[in-house]
C-alpha atoms as a PDB file:
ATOM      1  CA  UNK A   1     162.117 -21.590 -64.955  1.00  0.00           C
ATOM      2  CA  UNK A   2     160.537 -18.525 -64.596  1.00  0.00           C
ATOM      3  CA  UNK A   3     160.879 -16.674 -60.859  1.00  0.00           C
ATOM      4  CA  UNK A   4     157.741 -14.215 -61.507  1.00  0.00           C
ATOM      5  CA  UNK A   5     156.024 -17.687 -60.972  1.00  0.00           C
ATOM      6  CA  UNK A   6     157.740 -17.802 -57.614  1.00  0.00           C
ATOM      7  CA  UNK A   7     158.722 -14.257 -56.758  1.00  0.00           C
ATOM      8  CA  UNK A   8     156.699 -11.216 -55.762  1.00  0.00           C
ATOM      9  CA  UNK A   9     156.737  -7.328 -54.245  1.00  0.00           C
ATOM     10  CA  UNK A  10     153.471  -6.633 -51.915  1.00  0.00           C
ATOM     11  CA  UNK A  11     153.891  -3.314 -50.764  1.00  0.00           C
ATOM     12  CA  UNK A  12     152.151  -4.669 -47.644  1.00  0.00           C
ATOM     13  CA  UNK A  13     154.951  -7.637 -47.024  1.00  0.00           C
ATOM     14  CA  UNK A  14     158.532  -6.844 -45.952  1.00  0.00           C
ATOM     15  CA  UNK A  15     158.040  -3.358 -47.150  1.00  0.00           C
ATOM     16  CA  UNK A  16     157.647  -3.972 -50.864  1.00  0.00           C
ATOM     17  CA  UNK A  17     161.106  -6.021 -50.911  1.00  0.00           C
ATOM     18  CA  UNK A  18     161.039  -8.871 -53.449  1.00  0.00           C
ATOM     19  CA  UNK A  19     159.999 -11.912 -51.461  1.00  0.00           C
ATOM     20  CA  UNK A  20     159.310 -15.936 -51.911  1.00  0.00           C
ATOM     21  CA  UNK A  21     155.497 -16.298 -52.876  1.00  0.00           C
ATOM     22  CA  UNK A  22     153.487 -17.266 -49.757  1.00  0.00           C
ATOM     23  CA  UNK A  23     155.948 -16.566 -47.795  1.00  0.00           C
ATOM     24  CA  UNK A  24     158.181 -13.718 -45.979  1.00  0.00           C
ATOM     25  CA  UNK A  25     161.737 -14.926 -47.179  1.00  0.00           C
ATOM     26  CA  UNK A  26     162.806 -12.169 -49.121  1.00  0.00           C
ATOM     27  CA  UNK A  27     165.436 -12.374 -52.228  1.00  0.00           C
ATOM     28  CA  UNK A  28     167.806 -10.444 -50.318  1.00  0.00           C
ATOM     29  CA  UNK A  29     168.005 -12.969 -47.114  1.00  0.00           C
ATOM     30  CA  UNK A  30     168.702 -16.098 -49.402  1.00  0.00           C
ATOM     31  CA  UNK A  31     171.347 -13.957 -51.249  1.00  0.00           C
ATOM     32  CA  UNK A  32     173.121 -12.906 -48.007  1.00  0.00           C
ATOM     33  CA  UNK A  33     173.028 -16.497 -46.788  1.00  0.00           C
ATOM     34  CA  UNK A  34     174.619 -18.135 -49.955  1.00  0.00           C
ATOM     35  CA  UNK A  35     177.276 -14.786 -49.922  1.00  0.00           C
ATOM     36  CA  UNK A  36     178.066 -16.134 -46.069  1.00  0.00           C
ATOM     37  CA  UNK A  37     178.719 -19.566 -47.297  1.00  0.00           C
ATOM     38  CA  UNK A  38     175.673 -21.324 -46.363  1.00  0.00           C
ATOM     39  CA  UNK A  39     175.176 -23.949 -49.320  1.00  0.00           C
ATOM     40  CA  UNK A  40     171.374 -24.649 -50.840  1.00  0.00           C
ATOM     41  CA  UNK A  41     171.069 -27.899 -47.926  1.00  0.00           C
ATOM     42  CA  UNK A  42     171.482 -25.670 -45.426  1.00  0.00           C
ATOM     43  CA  UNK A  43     168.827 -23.058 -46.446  1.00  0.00           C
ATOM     44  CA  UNK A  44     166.585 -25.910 -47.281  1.00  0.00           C
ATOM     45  CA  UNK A  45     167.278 -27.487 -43.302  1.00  0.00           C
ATOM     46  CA  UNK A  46     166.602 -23.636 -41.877  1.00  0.00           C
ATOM     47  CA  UNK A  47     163.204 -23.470 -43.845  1.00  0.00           C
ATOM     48  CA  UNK A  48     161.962 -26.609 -44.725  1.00  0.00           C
ATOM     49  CA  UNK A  49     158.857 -25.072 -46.355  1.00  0.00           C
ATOM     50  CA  UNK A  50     160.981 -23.884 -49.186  1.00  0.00           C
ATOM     51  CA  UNK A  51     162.418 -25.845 -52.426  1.00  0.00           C
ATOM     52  CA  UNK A  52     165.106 -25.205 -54.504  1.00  0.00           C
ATOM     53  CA  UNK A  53     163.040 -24.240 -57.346  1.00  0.00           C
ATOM     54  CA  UNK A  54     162.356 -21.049 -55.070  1.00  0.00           C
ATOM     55  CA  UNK A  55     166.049 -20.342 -53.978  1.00  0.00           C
ATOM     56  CA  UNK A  56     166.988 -20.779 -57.973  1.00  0.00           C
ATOM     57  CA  UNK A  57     164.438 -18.683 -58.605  1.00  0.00           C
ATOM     58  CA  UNK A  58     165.405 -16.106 -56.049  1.00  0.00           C
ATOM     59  CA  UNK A  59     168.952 -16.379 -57.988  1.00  0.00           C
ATOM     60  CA  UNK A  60     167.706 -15.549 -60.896  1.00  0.00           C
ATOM     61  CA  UNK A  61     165.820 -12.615 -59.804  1.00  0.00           C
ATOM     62  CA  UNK A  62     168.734 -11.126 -58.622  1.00  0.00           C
ATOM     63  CA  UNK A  63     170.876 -11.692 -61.706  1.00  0.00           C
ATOM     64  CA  UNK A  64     168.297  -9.967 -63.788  1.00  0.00           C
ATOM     65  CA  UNK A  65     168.215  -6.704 -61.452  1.00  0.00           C
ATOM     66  CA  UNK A  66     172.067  -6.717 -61.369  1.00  0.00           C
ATOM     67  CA  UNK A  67     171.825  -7.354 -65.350  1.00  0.00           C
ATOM     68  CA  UNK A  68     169.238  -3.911 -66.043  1.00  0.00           C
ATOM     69  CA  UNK A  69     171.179  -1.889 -63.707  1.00  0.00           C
ATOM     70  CA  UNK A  70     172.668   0.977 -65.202  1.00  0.00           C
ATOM     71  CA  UNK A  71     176.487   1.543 -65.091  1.00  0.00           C
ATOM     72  CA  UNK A  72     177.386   4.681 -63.369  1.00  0.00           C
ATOM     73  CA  UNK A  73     181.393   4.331 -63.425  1.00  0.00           C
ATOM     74  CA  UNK A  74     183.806   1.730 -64.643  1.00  0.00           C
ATOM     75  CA  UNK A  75     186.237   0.202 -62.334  1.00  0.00           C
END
């Protein structure tokens, strides 16, 4: 899969934040929602109009930031 098919920044939408295609679900909310234990089913139920290709997608986004991030310190 590739998420630039399914993932975009509009300056104009959600302040530039990356976001769902056609929509204004941004990476960030279905992050937060899987971090407070809601499971894929339950994102699905709360917005119907998405598919898993686009919360997968929205995962993989965010693994690739966290991936090019520089280090700053070591733990």
């Amino acid at each position: 899969m590739n998420y630039k098919e399914q993932i975009e920044r509009n300056p104009e939408i959600m302040m530039g934040k990356p976001i769902i295609k056609g929509t204004r679900i941004t990476v960030e909310l279905i992050v937060r929602k899987l971090a407070e234990g809601y499971d894929i089913d339950d994102i699905l139920k709360s917005y119907p109009h998405l598919g898993k290709e686009q919360i997968f997608a929205a995962l993989e986004y965010a693994a690739d930031l966290i991936a090019n991030e520089d280090i700053l310190e070591t733990l």
